[in-house]
Protein backbone atom coordinates (compact mmCIF):
# COMPACT_ATOMS: atom_id res chain seq x y z
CA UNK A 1 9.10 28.17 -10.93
CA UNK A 2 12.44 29.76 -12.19
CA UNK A 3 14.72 29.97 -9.51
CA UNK A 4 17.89 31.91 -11.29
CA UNK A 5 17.09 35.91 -10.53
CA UNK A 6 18.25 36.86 -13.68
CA UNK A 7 16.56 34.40 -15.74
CA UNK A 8 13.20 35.63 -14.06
CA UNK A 9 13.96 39.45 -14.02
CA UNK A 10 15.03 38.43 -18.58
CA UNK A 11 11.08 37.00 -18.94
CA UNK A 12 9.30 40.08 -17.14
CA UNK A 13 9.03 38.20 -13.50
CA UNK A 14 9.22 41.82 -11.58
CA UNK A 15 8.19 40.15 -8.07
CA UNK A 16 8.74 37.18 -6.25
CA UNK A 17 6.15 36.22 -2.84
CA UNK A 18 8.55 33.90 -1.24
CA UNK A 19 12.06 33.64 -1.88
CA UNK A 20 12.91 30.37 -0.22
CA UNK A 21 12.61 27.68 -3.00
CA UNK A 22 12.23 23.84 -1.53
CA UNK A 23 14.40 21.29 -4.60
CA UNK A 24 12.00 18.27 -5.20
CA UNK A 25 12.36 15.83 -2.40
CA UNK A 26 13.12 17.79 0.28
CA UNK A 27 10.33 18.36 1.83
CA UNK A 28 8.83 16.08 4.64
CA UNK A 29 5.35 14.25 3.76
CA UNK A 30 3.18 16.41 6.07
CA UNK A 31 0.05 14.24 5.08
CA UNK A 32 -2.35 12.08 7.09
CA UNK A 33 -0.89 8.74 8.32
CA UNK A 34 -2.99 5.63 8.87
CA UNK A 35 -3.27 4.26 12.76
CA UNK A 36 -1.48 0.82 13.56
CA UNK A 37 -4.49 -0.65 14.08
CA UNK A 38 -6.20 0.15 11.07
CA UNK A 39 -2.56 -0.84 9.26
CA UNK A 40 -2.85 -4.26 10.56
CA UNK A 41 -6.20 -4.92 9.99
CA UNK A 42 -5.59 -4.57 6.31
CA UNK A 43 -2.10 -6.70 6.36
CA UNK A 44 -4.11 -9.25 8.08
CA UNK A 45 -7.63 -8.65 5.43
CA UNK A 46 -4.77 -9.64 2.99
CA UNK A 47 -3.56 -12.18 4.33
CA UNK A 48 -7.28 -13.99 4.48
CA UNK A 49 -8.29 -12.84 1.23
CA UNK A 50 -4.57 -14.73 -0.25
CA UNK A 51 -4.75 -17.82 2.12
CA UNK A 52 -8.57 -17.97 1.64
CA UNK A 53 -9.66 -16.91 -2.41
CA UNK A 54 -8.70 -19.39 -5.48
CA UNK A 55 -9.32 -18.96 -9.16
CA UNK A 56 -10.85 -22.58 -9.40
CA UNK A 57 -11.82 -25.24 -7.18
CA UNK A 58 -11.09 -28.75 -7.29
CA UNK A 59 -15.10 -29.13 -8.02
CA UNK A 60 -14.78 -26.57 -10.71
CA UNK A 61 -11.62 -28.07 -11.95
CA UNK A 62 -13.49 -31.45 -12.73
CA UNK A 63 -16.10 -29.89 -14.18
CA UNK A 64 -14.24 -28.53 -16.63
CA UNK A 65 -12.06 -31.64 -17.28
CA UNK A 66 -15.49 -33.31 -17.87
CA UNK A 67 -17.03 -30.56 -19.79
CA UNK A 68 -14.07 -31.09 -22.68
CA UNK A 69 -15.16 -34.25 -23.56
CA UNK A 70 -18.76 -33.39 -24.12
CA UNK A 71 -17.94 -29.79 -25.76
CA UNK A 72 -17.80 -30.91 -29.04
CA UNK A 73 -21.00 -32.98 -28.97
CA UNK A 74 -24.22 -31.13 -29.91
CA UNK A 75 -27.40 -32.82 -27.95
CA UNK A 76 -29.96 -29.93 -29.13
CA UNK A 77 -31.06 -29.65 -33.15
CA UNK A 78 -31.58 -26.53 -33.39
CA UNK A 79 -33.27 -25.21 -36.51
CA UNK A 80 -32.12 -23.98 -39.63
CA UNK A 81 -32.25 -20.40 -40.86
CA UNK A 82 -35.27 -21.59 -43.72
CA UNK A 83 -37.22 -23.19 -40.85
């Protein structure tokens, strides 16, 4: 939106609805804003999910301690591309 007068009249902008122009960021957020409750509830979701989730195990950590020195072994012949 141009708001210099003459700049709009110079491009063909005969009419202007509302004159009051609003710079970015200074208008107030008019949206919807979450309860307290429900705000909590998710801080505290978080909170169990972080406290309570891990990427491994200590059972899955051994597993894969144990798996590397078997990996390399190959205890299935599997057949060749002429058989």
């Amino acid at each position: 939106m141009l708001k210099d007068k003459n700049e709009r009249l110079r491009i063909g902008i005969m009419q202007v609805l509302e004159e009051s122009f609003e710079d970015y960021g200074q208008n107030i957020y008019m949206g919807l804003e979450p309860a307290d409750s429900w705000t909590d509830f998710v801080i505290a979701s978080k909170e169990v999910m972080k406290n309570s989730l891990v990427i491994y195990s200590k059972a899955t950590l051994g597993l894969i301690s144990l798996w590397k020195k078997y990996e390399c072994m190959l205890f299935l012949q599997l057949p060749s591309k002429p058989d």
